[in-house]
Protein backbone atom coordinates (compact mmCIF):
# COMPACT_ATOMS: atom_id res chain seq x y z
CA UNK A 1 87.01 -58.44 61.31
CA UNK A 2 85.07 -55.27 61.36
CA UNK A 3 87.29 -51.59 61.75
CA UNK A 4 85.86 -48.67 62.75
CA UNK A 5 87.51 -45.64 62.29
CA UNK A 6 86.47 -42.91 64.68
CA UNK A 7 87.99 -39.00 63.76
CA UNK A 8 87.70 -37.04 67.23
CA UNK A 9 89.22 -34.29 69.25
CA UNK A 10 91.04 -30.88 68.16
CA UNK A 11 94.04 -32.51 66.23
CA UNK A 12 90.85 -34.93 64.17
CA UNK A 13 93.48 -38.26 65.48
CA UNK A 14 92.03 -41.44 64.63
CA UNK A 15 91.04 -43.70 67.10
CA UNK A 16 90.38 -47.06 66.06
CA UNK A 17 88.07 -50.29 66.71
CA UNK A 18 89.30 -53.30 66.21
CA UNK A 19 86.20 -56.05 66.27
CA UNK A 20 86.04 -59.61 66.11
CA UNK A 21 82.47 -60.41 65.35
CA UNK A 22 82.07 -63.45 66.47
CA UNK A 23 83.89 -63.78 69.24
CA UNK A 24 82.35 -59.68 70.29
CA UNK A 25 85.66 -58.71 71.50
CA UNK A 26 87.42 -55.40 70.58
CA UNK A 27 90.35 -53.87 71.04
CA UNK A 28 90.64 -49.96 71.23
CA UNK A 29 93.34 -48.34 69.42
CA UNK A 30 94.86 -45.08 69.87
CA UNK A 31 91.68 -43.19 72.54
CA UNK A 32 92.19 -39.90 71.50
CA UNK A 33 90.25 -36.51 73.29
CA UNK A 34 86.95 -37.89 72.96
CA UNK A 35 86.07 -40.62 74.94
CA UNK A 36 82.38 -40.12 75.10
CA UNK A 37 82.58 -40.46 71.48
CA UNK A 38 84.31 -43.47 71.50
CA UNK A 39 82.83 -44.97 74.04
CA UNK A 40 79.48 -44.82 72.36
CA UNK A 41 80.90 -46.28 69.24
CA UNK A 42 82.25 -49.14 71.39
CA UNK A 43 78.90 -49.48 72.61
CA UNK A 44 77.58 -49.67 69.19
CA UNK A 45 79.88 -52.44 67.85
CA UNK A 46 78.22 -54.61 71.47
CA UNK A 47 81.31 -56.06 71.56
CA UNK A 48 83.59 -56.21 75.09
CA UNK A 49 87.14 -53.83 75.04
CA UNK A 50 90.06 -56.32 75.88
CA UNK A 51 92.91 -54.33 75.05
CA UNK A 52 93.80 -50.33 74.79
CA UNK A 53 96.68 -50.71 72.59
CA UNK A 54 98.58 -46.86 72.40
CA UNK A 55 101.05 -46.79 69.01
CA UNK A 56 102.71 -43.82 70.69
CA UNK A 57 102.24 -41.44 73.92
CA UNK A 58 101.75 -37.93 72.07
CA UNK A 59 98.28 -36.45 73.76
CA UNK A 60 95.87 -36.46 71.09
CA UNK A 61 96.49 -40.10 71.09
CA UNK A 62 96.07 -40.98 74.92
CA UNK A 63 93.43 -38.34 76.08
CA UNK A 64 90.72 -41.06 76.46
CA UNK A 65 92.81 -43.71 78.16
CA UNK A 66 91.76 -42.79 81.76
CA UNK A 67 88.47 -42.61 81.48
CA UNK A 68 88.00 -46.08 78.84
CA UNK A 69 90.40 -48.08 80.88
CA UNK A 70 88.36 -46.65 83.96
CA UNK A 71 84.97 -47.95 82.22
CA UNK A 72 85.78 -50.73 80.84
CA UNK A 73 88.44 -52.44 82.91
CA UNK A 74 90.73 -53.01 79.57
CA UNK A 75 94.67 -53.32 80.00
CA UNK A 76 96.88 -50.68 78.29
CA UNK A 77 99.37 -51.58 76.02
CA UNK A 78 102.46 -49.00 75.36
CA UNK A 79 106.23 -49.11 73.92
CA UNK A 80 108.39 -49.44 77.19
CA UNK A 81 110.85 -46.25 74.99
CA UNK A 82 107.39 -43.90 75.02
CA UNK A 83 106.35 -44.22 78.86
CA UNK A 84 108.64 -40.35 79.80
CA UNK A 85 105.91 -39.13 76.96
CA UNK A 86 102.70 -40.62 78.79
CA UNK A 87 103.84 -39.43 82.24
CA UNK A 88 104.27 -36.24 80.44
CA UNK A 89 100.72 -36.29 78.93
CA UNK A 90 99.66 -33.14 81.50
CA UNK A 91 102.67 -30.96 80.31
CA UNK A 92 102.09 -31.97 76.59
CA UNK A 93 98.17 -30.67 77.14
CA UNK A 94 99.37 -27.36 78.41
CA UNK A 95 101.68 -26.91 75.49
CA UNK A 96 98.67 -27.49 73.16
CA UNK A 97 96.05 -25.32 75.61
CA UNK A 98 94.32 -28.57 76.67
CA UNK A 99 92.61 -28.89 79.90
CA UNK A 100 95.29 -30.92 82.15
CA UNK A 101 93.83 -34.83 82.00
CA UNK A 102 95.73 -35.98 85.55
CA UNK A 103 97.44 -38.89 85.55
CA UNK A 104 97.27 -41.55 83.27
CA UNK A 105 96.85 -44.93 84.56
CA UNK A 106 100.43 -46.78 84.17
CA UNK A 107 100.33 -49.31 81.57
CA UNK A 108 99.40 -52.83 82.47
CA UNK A 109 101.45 -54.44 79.74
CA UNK A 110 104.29 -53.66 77.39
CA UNK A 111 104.40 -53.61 73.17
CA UNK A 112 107.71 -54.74 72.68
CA UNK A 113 108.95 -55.82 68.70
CA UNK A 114 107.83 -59.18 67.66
CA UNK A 115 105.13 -59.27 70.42
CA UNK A 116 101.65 -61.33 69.19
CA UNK A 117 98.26 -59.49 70.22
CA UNK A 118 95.05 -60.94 70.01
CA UNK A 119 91.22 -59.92 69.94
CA UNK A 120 89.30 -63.31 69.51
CA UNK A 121 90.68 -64.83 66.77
CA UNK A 122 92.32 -62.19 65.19
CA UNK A 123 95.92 -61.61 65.41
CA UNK A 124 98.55 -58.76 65.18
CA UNK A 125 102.31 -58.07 64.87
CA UNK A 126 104.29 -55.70 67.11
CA UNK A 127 106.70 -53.76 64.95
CA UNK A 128 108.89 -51.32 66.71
CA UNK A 129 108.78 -48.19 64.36
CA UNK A 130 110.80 -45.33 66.30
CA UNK A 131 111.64 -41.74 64.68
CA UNK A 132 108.32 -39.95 65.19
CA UNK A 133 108.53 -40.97 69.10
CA UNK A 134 111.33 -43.06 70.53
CA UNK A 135 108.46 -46.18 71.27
CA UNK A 136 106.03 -45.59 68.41
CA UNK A 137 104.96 -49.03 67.13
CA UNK A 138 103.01 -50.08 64.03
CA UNK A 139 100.32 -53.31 64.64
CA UNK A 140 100.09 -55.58 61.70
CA UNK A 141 97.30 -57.90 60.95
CA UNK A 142 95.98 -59.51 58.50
CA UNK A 143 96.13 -57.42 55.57
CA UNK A 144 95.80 -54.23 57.53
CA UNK A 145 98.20 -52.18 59.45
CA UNK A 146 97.99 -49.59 61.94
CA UNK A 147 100.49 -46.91 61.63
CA UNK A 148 100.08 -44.26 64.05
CA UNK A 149 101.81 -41.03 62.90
CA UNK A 150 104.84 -43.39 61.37
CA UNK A 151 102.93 -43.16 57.76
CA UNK A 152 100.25 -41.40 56.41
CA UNK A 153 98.56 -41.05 53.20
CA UNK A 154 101.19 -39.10 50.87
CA UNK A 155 103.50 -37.82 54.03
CA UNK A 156 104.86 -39.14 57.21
CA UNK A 157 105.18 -38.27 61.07
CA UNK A 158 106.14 -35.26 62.31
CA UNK A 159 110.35 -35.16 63.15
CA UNK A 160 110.50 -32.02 64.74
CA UNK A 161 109.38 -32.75 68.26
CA UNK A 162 111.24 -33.95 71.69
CA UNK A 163 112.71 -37.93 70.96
CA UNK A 164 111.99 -37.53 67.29
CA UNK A 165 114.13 -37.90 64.05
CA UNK A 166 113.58 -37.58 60.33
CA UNK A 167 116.37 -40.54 59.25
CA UNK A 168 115.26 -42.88 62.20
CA UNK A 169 111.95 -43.14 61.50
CA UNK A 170 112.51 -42.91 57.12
CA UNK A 171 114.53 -46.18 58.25
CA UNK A 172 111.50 -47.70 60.50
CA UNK A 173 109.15 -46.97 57.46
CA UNK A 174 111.73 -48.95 55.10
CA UNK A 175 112.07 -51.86 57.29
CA UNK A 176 108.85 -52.56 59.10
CA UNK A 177 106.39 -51.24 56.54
CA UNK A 178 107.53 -51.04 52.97
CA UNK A 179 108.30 -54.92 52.53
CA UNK A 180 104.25 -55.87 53.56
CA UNK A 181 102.05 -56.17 50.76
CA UNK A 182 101.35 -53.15 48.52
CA UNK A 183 97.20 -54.50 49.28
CA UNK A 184 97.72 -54.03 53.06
CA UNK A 185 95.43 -50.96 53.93
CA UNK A 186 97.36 -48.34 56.44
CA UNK A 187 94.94 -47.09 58.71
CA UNK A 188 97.07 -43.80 60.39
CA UNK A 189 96.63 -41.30 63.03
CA UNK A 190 95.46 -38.70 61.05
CA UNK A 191 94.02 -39.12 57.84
CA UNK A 192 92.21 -40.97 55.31
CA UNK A 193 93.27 -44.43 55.03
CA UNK A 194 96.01 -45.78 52.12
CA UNK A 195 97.88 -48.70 50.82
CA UNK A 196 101.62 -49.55 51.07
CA UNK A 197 101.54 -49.80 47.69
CA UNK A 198 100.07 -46.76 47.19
CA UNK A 199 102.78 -45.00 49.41
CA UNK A 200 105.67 -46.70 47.59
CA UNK A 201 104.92 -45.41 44.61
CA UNK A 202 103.49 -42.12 45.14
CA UNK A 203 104.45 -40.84 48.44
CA UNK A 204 107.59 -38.17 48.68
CA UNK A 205 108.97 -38.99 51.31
CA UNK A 206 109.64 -42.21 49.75
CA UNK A 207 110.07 -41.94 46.09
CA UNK A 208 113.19 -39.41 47.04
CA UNK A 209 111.62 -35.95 46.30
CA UNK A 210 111.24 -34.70 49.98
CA UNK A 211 114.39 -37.11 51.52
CA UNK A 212 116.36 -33.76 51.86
CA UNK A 213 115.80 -32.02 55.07
């Protein structure tokens, strides 16, 4: 399994590439503003998109969906609870000054809890991770998870936007992340990359200090 971590766009959201070597598939997580960017490093890896998988529908995270799912024919994977926030991607640009990306293409499948993905051989967990959107989802594999803007490195998702919630999604974080393996790498929206172990232990919004909002 080979990650590639790709920074892009205005709000620097991580994209991700998820790469099975061998079997030179990829999956494409989170195609943020810069899908030339992307699109180059997908290029790169030489191995063949089979999935867009979307942790949330906030803009910075879906900006590139049209035009990768245009190029390379992959399906789009979203949270049924987060589909009002991708129809609403051309309003949430204009709130942010972004030009207006038109429609999105609807999303060919849905990332419900519990759900298996696959890219070759490799294989992920849905876990249904509300709070920072009402269908934000984290994708576990092995040894890795990717959090969206759930958990970060020493902070947590934003709470104060439409559908959000600061308890809701200090529960999801609780449930669906803290019991993995303090070795599991985090790979987040925004960010350098962490460990849940690392977050347990040292991370505010966890430990108690920041719980009071």
């Amino acid at each position: 399994m080979n990650i590639v971590p790709i920074p892009n766009g205005m709000f620097a959201e991580n994209c991700y590439l998820v790469v099975d070597e061998q079997a030179r598939a990829c999956a494409i997580v989170d195609p943020g503003e810069d899908a030339g960017l992307i699109m180059h490093k997908v290029e790169a890896t030489g191995a063949k998109p089979v999935a867009i998988w979307l942790t949330h529908a906030h803009v910075d995270h879906v900006l590139g969906v049209s035009r990768i799912a245009g190029e390379t024919g992959a399906p789009v994977w979203l949270h049924p609870a987060d589909r009002p926030l991708y129809d609403a991607v051309p309003e949430q640009a204009a709130w942010f000054g972004l030009a207006p990306p038109g429609q999105l293409p609807a999303p060919d499948r849905e990332l419900t809890h519990g759900a298996r993905l696959a890219v070759g051989d490799l294989r992920f967990a849905v876990r249904h991770a509300p709070g920072h959107s009402p269908g934000s989802v984290c994708l576990v594999g092995p040894g890795i998870v990717f959090s969206g803007d759930v958990l970060f490195a020493g902070s947590i998702g934003r709470t104060d936007l439409p559908g959000a919630d600061f308890e809701t999604l200090i529960a999801s974080i609780e449930r669906e992340l803290l019991p993995l393996p303090d070795d599991t790498i985090v790979y987040s929206g925004h960010g350098p990359e962490t460990t849940i172990g690392r977050e347990r232990r040292t991370n505010p919004f966890l430990t108690g200090v920041d719980r009071i909002v």
